[in-house]
PDB file of N, CA and C in Angstrom:
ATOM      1  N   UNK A   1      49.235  -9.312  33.838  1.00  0.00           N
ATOM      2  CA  UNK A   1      47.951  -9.290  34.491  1.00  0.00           C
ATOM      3  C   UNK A   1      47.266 -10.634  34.267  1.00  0.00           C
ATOM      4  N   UNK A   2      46.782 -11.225  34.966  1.00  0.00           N
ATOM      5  CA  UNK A   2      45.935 -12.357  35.392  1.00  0.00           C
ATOM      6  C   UNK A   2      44.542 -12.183  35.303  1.00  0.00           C
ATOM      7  N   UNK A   3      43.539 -12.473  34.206  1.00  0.00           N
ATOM      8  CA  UNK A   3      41.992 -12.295  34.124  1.00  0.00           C
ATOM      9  C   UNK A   3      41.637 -13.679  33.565  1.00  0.00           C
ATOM     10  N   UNK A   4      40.317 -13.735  33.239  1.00  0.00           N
ATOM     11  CA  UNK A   4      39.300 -14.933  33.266  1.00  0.00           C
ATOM     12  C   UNK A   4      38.870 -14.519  32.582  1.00  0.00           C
ATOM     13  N   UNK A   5      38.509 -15.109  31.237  1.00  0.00           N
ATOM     14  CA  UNK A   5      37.894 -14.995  30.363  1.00  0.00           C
ATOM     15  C   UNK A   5      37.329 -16.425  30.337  1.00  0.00           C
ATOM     16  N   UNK A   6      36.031 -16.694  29.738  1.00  0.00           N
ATOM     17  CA  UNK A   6      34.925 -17.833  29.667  1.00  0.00           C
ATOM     18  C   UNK A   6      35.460 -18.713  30.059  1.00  0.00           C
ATOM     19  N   UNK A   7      35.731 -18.421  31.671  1.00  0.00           N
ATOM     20  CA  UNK A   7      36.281 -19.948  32.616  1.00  0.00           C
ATOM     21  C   UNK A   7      37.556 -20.363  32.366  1.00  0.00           C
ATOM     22  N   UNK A   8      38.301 -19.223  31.268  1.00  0.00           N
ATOM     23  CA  UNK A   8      39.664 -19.842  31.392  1.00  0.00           C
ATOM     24  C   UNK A   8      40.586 -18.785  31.914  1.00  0.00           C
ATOM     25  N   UNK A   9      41.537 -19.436  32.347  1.00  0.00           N
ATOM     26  CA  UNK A   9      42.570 -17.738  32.861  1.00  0.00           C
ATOM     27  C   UNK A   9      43.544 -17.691  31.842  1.00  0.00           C
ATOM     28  N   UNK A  10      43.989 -16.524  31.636  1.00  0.00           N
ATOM     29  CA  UNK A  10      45.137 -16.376  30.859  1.00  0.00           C
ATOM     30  C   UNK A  10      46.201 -15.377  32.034  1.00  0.00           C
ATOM     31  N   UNK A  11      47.090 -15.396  31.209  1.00  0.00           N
ATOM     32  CA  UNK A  11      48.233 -14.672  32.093  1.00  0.00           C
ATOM     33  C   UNK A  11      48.310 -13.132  30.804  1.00  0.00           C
ATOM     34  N   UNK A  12      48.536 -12.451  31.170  1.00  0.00           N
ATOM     35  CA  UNK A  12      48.742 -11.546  29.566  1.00  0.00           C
ATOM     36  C   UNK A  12      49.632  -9.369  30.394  1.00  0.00           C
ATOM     37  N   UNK A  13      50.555  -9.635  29.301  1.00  0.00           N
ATOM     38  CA  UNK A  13      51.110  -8.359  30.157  1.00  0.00           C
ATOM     39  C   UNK A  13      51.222  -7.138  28.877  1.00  0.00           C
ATOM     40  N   UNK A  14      50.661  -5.681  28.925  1.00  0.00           N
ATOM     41  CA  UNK A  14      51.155  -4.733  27.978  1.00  0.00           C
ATOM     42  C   UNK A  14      52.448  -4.617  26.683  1.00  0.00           C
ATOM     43  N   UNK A  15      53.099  -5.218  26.986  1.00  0.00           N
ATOM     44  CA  UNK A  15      54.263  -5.449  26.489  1.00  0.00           C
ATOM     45  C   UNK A  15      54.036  -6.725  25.490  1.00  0.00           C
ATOM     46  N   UNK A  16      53.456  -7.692  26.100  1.00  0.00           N
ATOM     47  CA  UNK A  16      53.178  -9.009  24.795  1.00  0.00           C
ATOM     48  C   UNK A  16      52.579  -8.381  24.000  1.00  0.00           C
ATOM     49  N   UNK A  17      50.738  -7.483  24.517  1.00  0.00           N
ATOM     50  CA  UNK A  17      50.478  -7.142  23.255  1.00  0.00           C
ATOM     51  C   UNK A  17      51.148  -6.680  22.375  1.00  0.00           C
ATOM     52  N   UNK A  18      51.652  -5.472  22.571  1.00  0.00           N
ATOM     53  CA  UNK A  18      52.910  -4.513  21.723  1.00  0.00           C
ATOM     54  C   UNK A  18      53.321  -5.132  20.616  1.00  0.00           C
ATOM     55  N   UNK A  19      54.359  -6.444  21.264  1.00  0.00           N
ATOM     56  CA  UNK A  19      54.722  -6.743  20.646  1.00  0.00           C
ATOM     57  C   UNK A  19      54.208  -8.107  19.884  1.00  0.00           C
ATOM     58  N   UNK A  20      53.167  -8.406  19.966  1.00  0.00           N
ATOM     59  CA  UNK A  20      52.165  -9.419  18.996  1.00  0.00           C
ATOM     60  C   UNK A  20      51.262  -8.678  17.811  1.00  0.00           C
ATOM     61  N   UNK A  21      51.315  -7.282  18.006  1.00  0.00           N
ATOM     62  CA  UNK A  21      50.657  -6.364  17.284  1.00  0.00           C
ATOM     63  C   UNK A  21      51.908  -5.430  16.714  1.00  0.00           C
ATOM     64  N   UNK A  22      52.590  -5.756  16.602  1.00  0.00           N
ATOM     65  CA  UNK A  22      53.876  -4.562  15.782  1.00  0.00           C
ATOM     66  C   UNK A  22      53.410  -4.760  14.268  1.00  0.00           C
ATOM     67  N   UNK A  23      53.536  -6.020  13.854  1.00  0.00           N
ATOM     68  CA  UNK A  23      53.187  -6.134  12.135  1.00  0.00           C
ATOM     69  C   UNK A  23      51.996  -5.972  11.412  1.00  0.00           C
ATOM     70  N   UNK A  24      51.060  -6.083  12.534  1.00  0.00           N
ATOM     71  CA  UNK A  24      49.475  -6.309  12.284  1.00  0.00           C
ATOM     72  C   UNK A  24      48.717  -5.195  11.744  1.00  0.00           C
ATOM     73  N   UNK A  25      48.337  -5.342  10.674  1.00  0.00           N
ATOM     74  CA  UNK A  25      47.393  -3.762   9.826  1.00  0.00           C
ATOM     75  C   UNK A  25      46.409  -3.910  10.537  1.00  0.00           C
ATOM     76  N   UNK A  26      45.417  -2.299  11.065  1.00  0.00           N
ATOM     77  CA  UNK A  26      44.827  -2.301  11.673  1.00  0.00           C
ATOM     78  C   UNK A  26      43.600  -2.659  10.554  1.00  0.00           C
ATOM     79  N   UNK A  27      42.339  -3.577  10.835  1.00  0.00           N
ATOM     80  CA  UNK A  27      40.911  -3.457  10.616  1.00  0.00           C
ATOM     81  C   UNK A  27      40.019  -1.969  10.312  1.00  0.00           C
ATOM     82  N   UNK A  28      39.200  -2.269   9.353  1.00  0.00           N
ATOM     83  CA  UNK A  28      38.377  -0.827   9.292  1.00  0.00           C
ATOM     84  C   UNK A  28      38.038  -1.134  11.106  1.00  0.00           C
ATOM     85  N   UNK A  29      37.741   0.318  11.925  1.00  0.00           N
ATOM     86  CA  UNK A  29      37.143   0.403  12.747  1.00  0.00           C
ATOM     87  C   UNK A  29      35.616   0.705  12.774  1.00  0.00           C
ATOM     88  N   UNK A  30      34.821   0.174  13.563  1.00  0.00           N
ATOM     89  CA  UNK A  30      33.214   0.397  13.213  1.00  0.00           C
ATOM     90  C   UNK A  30      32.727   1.044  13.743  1.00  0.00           C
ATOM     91  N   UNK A  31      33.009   1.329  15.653  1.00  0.00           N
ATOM     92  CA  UNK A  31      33.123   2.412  16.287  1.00  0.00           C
ATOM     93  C   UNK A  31      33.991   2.523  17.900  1.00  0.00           C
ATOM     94  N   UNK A  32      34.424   1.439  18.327  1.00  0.00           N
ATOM     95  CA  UNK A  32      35.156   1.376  19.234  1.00  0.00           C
ATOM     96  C   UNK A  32      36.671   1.052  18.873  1.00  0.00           C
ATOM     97  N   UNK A  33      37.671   1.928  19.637  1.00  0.00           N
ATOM     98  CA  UNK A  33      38.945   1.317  19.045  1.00  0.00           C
ATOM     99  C   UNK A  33      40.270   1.276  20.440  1.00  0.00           C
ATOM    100  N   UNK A  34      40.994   0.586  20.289  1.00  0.00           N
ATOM    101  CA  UNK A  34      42.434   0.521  21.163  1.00  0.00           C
ATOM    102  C   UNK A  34      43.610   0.881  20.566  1.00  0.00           C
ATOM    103  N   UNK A  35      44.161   1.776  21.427  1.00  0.00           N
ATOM    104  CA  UNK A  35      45.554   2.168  20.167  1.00  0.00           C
ATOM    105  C   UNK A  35      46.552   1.585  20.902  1.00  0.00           C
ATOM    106  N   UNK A  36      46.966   0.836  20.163  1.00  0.00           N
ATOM    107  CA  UNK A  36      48.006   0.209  20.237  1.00  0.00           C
ATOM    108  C   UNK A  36      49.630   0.292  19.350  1.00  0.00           C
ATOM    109  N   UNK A  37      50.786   0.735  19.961  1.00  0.00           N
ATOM    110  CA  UNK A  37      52.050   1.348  18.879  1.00  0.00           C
ATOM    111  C   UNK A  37      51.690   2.002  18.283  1.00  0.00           C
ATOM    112  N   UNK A  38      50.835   2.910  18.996  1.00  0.00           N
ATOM    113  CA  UNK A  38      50.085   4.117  17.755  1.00  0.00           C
ATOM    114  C   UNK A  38      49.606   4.355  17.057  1.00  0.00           C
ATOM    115  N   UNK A  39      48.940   2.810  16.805  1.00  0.00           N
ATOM    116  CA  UNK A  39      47.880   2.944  15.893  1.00  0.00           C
ATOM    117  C   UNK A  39      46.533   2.444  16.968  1.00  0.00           C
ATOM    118  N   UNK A  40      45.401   2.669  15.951  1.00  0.00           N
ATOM    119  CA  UNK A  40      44.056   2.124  16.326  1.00  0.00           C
ATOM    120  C   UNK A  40      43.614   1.116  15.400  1.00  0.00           C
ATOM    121  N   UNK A  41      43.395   0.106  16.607  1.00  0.00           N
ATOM    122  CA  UNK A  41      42.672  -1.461  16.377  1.00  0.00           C
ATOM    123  C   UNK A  41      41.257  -1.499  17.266  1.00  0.00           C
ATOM    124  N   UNK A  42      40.205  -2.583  16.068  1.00  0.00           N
ATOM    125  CA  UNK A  42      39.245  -2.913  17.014  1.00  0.00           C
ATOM    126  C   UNK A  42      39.540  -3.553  17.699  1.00  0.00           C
ATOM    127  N   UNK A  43      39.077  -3.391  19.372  1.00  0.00           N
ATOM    128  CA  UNK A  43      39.384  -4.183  20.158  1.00  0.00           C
ATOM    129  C   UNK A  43      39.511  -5.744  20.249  1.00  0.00           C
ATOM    130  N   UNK A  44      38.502  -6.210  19.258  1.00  0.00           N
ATOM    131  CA  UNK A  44      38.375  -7.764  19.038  1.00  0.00           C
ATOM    132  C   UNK A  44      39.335  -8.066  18.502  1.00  0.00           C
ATOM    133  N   UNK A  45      40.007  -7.170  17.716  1.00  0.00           N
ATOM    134  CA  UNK A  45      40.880  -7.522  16.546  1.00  0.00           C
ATOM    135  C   UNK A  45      42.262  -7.931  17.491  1.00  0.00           C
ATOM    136  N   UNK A  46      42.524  -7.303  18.652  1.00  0.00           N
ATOM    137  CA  UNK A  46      44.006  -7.748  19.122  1.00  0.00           C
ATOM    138  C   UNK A  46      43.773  -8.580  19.885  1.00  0.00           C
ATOM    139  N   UNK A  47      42.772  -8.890  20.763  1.00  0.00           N
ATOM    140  CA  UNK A  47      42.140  -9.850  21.800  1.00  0.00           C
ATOM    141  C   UNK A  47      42.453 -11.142  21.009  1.00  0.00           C
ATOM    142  N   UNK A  48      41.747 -11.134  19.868  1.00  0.00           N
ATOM    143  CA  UNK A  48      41.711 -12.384  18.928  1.00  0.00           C
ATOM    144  C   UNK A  48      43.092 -12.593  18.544  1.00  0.00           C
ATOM    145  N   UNK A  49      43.945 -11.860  18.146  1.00  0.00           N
ATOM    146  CA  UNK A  49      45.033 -12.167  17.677  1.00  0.00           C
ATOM    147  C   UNK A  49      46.075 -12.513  19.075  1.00  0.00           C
ATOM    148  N   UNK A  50      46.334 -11.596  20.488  1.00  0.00           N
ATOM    149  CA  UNK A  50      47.515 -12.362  21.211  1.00  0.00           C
ATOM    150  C   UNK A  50      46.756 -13.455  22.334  1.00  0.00           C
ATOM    151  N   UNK A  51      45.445 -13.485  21.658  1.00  0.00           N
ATOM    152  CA  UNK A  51      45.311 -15.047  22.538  1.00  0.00           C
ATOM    153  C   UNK A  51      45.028 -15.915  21.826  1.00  0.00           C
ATOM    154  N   UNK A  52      45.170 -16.073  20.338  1.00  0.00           N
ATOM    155  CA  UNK A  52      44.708 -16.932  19.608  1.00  0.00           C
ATOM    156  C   UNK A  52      43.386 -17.404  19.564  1.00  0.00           C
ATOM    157  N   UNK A  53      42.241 -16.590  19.569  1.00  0.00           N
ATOM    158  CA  UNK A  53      40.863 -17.228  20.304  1.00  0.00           C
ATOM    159  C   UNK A  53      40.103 -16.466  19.227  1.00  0.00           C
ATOM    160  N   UNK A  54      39.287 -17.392  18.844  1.00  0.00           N
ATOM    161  CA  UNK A  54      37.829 -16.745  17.784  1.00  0.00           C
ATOM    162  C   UNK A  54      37.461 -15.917  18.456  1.00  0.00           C
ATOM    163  N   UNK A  55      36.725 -14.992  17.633  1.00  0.00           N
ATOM    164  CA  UNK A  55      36.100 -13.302  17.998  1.00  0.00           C
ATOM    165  C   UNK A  55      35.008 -14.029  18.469  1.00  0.00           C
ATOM    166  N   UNK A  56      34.385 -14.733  18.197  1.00  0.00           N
ATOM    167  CA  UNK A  56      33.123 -15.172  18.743  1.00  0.00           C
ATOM    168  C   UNK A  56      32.960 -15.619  20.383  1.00  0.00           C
ATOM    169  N   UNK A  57      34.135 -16.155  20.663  1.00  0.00           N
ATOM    170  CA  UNK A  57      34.492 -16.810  22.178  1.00  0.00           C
ATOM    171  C   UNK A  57      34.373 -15.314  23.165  1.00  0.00           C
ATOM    172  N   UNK A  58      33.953 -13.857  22.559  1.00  0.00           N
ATOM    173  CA  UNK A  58      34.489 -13.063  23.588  1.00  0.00           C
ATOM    174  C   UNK A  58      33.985 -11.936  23.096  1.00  0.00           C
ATOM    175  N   UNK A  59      33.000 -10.662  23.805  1.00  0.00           N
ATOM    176  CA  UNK A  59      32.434  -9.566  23.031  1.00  0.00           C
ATOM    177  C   UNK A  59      33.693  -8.324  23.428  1.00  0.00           C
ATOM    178  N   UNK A  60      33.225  -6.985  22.490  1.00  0.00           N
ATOM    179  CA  UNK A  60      33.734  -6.150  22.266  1.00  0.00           C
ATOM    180  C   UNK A  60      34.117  -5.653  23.972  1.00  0.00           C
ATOM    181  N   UNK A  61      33.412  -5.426  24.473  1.00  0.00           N
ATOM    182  CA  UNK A  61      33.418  -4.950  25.937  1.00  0.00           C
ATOM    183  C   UNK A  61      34.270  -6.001  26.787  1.00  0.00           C
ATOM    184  N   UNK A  62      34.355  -6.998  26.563  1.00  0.00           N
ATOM    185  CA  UNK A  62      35.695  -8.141  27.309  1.00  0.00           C
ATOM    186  C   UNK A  62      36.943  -7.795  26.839  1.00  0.00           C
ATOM    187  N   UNK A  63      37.116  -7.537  25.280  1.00  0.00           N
ATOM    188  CA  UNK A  63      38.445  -6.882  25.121  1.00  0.00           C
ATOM    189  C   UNK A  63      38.643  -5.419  25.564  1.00  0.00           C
ATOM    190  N   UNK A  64      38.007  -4.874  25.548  1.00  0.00           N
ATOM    191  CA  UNK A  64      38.361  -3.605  25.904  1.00  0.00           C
ATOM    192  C   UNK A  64      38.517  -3.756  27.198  1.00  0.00           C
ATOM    193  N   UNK A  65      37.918  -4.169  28.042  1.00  0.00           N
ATOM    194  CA  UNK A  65      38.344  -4.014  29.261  1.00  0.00           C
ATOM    195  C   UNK A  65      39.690  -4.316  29.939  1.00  0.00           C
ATOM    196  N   UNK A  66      39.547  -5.590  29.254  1.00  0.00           N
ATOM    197  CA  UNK A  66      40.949  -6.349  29.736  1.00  0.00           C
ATOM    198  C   UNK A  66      42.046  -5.323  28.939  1.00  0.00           C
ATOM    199  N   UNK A  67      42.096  -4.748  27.660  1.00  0.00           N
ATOM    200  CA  UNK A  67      43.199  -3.700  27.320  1.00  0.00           C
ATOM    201  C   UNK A  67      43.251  -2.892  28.502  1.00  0.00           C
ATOM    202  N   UNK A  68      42.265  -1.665  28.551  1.00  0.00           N
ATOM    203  CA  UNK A  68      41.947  -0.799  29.317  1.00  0.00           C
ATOM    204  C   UNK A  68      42.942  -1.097  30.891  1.00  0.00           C
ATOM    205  N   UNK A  69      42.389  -2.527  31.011  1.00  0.00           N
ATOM    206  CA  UNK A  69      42.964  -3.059  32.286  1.00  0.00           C
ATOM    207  C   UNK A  69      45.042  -2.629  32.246  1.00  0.00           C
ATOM    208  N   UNK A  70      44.942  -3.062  30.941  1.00  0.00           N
ATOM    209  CA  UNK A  70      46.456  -2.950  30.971  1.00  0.00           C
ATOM    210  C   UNK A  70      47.210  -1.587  30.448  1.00  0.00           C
ATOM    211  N   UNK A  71      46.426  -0.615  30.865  1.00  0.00           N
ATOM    212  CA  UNK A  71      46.704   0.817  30.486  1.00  0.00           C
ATOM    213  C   UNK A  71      46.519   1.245  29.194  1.00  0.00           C
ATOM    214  N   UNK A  72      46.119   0.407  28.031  1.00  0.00           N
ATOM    215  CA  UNK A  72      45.757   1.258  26.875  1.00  0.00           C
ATOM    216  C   UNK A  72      44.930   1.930  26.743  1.00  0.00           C
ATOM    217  N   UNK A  73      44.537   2.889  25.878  1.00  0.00           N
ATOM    218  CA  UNK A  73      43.839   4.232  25.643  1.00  0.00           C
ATOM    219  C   UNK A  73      42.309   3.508  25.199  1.00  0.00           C
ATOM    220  N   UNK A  74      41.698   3.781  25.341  1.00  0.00           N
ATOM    221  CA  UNK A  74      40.289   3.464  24.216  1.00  0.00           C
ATOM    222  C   UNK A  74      39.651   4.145  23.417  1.00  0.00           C
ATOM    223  N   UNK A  75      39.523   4.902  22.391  1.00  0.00           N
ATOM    224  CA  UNK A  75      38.791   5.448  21.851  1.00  0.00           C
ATOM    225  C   UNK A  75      37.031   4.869  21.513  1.00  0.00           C
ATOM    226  N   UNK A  76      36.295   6.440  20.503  1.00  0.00           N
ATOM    227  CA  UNK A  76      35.433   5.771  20.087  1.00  0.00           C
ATOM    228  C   UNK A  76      35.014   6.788  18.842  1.00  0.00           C
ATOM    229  N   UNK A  77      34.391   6.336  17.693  1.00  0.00           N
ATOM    230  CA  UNK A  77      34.526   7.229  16.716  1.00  0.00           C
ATOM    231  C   UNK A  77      33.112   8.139  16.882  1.00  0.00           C
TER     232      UNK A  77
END
């Protein structure tokens, strides 16, 4: 999938995440989460990690969407 994030595009497909998040311990969650390989991550937390990009460059609601976009689940506690 092809999105825009703060003027830049990335290319990004379900499957990279997966597998950029296989080793990764999930974060306490605070109240929004993405499950990802069956577990639950804050959304910032995988955004930040398979694009390499500070949490700050991007709010909670930009990652989720763009997951969401790519068929993951969303929770919320």
């Amino acid at each position: 999938m092809r999105f825009i994030l703060r003027r830049k595009a990335y290319n990004l497909t379900k499957q990279e995440v997966e597998k950029k998040m296989q080793r990764v311990v999930p974060e306490e969650i605070r109240k929004h989460y993405i499950i990802v390989n069956n577990k639950k991550y804050p959304p910032k937390q995988i955004l930040a990690k398979v694009l390499e990009l500070s949490r700050i460059e991007f709010t909670t609601m930009d990652a989720s969407n763009i997951l969401q976009r790519l068929d993951f689940k969303r929770g919320q506690l």
